[in-house]
PDB file of N, CA and C in Angstrom:
ATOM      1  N   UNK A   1       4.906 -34.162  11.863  1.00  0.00           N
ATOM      2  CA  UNK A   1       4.996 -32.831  11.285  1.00  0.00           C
ATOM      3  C   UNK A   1       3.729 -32.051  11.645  1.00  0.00           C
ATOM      4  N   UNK A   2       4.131 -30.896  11.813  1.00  0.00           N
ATOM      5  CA  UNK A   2       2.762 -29.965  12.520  1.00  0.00           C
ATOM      6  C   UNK A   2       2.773 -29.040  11.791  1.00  0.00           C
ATOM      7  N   UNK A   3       1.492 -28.456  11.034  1.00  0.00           N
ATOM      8  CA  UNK A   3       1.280 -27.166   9.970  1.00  0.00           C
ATOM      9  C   UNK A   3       0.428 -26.511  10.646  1.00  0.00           C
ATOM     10  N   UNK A   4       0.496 -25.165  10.715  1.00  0.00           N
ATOM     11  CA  UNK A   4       0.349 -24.474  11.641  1.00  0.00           C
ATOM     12  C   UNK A   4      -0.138 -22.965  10.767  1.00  0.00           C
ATOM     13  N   UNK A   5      -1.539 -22.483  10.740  1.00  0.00           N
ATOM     14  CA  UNK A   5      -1.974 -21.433   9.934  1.00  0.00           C
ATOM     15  C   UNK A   5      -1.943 -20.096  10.798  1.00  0.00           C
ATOM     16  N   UNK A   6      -1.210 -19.320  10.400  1.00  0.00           N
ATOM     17  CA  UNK A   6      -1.844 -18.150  11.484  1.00  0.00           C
ATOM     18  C   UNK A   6      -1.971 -16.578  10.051  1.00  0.00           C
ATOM     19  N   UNK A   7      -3.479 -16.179  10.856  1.00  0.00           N
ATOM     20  CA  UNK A   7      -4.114 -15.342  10.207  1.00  0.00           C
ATOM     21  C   UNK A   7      -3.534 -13.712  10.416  1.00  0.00           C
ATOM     22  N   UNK A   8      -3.399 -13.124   8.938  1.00  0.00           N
ATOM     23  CA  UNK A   8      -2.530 -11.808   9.233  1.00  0.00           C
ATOM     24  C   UNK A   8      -3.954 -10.661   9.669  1.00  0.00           C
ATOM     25  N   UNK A   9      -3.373 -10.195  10.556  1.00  0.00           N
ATOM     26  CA  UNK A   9      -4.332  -9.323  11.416  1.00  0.00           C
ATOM     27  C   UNK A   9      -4.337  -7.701  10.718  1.00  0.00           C
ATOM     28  N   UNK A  10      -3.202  -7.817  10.388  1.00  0.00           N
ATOM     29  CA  UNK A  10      -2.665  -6.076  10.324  1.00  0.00           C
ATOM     30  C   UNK A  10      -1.216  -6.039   9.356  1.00  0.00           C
ATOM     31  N   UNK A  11      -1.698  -5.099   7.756  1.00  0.00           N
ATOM     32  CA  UNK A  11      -0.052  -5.253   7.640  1.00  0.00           C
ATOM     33  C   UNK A  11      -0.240  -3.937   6.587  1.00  0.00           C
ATOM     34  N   UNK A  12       1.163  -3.284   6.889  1.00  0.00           N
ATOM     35  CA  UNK A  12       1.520  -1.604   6.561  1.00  0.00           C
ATOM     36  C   UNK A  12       2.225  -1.794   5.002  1.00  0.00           C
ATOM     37  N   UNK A  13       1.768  -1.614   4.078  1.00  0.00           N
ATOM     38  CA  UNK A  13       2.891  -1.550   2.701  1.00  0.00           C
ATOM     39  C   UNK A  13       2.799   0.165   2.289  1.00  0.00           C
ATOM     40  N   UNK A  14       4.542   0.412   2.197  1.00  0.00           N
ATOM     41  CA  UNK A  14       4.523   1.671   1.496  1.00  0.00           C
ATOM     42  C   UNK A  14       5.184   1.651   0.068  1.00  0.00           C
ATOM     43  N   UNK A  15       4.677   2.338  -0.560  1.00  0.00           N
ATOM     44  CA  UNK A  15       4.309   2.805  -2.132  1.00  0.00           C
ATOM     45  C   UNK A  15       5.099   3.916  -2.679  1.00  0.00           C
ATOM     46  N   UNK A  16       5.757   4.301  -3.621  1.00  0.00           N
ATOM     47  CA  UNK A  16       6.482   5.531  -4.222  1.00  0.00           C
ATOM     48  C   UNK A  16       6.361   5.078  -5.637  1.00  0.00           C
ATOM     49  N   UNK A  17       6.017   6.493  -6.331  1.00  0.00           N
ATOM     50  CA  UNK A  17       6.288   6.795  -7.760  1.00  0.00           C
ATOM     51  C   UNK A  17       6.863   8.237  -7.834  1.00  0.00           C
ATOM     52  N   UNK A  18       6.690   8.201  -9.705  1.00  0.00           N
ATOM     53  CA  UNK A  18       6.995   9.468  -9.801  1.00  0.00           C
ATOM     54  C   UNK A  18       6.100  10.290 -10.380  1.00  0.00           C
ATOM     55  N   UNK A  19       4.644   9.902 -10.486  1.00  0.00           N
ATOM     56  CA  UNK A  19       3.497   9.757 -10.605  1.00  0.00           C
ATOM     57  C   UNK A  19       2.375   9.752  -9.923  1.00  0.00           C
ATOM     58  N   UNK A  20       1.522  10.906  -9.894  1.00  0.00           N
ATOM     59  CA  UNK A  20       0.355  10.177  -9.369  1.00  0.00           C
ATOM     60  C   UNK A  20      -0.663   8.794 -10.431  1.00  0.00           C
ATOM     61  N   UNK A  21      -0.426   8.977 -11.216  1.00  0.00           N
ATOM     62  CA  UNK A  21      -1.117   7.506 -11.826  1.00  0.00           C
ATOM     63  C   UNK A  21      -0.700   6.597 -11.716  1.00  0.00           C
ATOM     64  N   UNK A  22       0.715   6.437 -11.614  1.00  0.00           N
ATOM     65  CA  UNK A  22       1.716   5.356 -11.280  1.00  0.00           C
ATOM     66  C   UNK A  22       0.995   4.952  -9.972  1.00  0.00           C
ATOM     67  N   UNK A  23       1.422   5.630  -8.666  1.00  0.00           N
ATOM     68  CA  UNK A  23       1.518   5.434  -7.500  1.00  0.00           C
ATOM     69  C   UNK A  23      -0.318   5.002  -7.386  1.00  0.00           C
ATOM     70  N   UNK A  24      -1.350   5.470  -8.122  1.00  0.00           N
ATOM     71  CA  UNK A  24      -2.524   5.284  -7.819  1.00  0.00           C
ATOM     72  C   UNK A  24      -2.363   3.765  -8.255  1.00  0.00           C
ATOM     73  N   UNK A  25      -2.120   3.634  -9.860  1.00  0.00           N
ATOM     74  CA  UNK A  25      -2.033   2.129  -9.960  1.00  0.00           C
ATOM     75  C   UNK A  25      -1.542   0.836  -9.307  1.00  0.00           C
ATOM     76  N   UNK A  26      -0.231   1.037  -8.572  1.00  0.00           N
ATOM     77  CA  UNK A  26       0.561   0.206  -7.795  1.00  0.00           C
ATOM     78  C   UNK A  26      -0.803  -0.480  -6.144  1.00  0.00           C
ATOM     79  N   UNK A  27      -1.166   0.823  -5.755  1.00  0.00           N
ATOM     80  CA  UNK A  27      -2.259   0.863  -5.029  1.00  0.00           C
ATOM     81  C   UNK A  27      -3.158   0.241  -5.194  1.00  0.00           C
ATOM     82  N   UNK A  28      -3.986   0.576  -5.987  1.00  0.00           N
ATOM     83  CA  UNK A  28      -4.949  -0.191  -6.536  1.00  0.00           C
ATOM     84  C   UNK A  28      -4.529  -1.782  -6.588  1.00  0.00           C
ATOM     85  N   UNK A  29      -3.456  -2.671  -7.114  1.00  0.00           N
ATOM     86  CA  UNK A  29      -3.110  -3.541  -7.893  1.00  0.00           C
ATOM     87  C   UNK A  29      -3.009  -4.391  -6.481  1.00  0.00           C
ATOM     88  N   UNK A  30      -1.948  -3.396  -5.197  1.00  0.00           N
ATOM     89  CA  UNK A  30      -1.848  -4.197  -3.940  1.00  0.00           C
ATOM     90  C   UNK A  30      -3.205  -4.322  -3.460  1.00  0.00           C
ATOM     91  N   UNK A  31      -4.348  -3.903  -3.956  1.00  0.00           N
ATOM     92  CA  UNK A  31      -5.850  -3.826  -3.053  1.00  0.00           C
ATOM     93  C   UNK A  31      -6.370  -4.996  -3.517  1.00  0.00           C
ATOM     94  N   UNK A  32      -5.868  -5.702  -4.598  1.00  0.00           N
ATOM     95  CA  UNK A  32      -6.718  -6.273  -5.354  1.00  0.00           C
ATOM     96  C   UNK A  32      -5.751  -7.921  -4.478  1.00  0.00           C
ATOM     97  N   UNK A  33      -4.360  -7.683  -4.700  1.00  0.00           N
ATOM     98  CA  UNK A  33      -4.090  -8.550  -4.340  1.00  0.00           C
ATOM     99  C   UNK A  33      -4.531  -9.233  -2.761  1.00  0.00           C
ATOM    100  N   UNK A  34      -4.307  -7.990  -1.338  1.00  0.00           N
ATOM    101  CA  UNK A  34      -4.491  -8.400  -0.350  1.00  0.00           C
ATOM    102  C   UNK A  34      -5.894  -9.005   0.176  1.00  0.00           C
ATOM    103  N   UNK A  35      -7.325  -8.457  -1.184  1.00  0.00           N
ATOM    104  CA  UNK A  35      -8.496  -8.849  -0.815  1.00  0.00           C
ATOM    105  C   UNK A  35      -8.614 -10.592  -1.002  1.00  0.00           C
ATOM    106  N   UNK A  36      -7.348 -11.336  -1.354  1.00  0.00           N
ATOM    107  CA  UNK A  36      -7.688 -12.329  -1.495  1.00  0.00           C
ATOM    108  C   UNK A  36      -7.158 -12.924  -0.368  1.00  0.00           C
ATOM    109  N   UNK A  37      -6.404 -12.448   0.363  1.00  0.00           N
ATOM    110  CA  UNK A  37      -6.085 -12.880   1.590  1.00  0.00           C
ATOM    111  C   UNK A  37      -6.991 -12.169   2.639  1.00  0.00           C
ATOM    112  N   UNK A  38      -8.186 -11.988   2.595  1.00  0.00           N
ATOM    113  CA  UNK A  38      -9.036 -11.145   3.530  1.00  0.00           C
ATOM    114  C   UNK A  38      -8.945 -10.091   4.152  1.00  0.00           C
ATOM    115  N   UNK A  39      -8.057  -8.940   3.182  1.00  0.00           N
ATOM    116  CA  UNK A  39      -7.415  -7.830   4.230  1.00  0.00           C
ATOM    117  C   UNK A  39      -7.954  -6.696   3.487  1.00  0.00           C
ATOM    118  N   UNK A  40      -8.855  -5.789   3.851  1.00  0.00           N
ATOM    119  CA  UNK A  40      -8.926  -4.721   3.460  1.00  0.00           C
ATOM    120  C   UNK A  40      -7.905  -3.268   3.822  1.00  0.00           C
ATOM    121  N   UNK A  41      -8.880  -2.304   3.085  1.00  0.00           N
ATOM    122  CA  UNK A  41      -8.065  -1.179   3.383  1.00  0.00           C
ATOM    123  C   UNK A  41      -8.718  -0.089   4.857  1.00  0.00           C
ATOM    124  N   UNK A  42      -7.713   0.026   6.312  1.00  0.00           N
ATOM    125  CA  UNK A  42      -7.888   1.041   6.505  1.00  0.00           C
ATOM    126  C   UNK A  42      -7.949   1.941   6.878  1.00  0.00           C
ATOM    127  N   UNK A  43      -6.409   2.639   5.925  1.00  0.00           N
ATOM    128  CA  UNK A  43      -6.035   3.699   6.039  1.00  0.00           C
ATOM    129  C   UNK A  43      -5.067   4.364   5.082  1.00  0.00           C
ATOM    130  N   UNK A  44      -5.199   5.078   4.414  1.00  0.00           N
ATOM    131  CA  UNK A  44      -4.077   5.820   3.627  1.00  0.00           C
ATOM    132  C   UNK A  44      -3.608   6.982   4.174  1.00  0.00           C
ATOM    133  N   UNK A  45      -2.169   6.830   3.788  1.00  0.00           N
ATOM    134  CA  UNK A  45      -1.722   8.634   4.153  1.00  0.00           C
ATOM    135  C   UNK A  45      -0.848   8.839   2.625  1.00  0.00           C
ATOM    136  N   UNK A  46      -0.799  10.097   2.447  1.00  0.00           N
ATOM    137  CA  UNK A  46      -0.175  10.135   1.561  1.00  0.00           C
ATOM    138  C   UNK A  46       0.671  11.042   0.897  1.00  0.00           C
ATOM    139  N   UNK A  47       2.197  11.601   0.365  1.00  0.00           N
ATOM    140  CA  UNK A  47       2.809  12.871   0.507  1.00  0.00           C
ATOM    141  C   UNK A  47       3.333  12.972  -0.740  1.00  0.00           C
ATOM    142  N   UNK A  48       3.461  14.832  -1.274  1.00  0.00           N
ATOM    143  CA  UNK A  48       4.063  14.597  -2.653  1.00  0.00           C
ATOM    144  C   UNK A  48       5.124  15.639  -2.144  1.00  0.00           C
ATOM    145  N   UNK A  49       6.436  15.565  -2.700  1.00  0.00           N
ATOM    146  CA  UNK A  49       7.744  16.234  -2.514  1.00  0.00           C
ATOM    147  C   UNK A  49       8.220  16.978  -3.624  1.00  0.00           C
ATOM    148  N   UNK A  50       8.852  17.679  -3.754  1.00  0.00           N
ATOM    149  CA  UNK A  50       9.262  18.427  -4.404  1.00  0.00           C
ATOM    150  C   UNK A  50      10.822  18.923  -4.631  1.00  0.00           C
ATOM    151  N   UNK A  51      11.608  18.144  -5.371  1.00  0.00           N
ATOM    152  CA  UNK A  51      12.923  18.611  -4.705  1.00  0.00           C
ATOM    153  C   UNK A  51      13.706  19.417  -5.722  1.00  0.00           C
ATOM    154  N   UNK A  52      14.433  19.636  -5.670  1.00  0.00           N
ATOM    155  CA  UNK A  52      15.611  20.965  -6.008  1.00  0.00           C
ATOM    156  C   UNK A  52      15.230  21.151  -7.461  1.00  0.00           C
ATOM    157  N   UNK A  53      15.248  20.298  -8.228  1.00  0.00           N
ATOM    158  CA  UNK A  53      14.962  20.313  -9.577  1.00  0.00           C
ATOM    159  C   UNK A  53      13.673  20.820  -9.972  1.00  0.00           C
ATOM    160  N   UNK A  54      12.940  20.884  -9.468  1.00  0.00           N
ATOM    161  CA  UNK A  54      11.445  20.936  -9.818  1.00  0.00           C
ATOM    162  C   UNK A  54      10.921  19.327  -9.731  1.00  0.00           C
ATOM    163  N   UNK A  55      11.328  18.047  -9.662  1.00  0.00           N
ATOM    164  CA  UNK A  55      10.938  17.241  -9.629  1.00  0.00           C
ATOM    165  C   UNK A  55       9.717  16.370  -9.000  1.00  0.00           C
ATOM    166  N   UNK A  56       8.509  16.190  -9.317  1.00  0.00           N
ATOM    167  CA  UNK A  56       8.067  15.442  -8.092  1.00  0.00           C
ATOM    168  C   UNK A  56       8.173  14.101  -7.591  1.00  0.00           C
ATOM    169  N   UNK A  57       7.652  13.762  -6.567  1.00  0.00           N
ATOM    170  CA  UNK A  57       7.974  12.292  -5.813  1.00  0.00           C
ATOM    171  C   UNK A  57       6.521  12.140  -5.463  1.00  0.00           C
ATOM    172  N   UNK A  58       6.066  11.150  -5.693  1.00  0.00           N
ATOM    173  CA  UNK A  58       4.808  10.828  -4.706  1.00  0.00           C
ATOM    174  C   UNK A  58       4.994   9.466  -3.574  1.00  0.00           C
ATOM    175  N   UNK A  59       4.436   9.449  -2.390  1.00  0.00           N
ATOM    176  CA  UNK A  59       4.536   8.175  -1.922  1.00  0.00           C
ATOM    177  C   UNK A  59       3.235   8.296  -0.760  1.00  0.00           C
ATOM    178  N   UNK A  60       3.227   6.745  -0.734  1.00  0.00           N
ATOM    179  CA  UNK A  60       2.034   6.779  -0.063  1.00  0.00           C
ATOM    180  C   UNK A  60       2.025   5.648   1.151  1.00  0.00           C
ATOM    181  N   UNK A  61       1.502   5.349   2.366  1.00  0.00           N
ATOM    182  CA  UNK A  61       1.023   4.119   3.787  1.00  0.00           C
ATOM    183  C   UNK A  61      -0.222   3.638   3.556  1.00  0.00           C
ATOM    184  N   UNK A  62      -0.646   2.735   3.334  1.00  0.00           N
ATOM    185  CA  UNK A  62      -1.663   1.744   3.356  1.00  0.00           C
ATOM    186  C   UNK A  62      -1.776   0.523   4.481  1.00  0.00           C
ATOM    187  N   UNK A  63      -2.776   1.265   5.056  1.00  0.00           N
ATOM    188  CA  UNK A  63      -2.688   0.511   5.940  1.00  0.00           C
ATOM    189  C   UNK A  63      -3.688  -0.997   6.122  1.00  0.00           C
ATOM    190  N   UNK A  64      -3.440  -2.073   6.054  1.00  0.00           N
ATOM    191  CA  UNK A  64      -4.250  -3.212   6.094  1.00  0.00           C
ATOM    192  C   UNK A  64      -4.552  -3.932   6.941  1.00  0.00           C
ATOM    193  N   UNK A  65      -6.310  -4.254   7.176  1.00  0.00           N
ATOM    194  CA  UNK A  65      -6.682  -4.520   8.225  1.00  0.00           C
ATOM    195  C   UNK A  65      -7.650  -6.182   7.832  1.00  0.00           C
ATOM    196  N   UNK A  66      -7.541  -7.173   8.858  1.00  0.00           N
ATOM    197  CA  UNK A  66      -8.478  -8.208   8.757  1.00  0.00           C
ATOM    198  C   UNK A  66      -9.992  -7.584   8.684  1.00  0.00           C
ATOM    199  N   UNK A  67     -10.530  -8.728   7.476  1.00  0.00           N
ATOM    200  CA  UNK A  67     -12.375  -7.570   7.622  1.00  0.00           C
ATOM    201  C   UNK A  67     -12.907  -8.857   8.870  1.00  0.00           C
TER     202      UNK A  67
END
């Protein structure tokens, strides 16, 4: 049997609330998790929508990088 480790280099998670505190928290919570796998943050983008109702949407790209 052969075990075989391979190290994540690069990885994209996207995020939606209906909230910016929401969507900040979710963020935050994935930062905390990926630093234990050695991945920082870097890059965010991030967009808020607005649709017919008056409603908003927030969502956000995080981008994760090996430090």
């Amino acid at each position: 049997m052969q075990f075989q480790l391979d190290l994540i280099e690069d990885k994209i998670e996207f995020f939606e609330a209906n909230n910016l505190a929401s969507l900040e928290k979710k963020i935050a919570e994935k930062i905390e998790q990926n630093r234990a796998i050695l991945l920082s943050v870097r890059s965010v983008s991030h967009q808020m929508q607005i649709d017919a109702d008056g409603h908003k949407h927030f969502s956000a790209v995080v981008h994760f990088k090996a430090k």
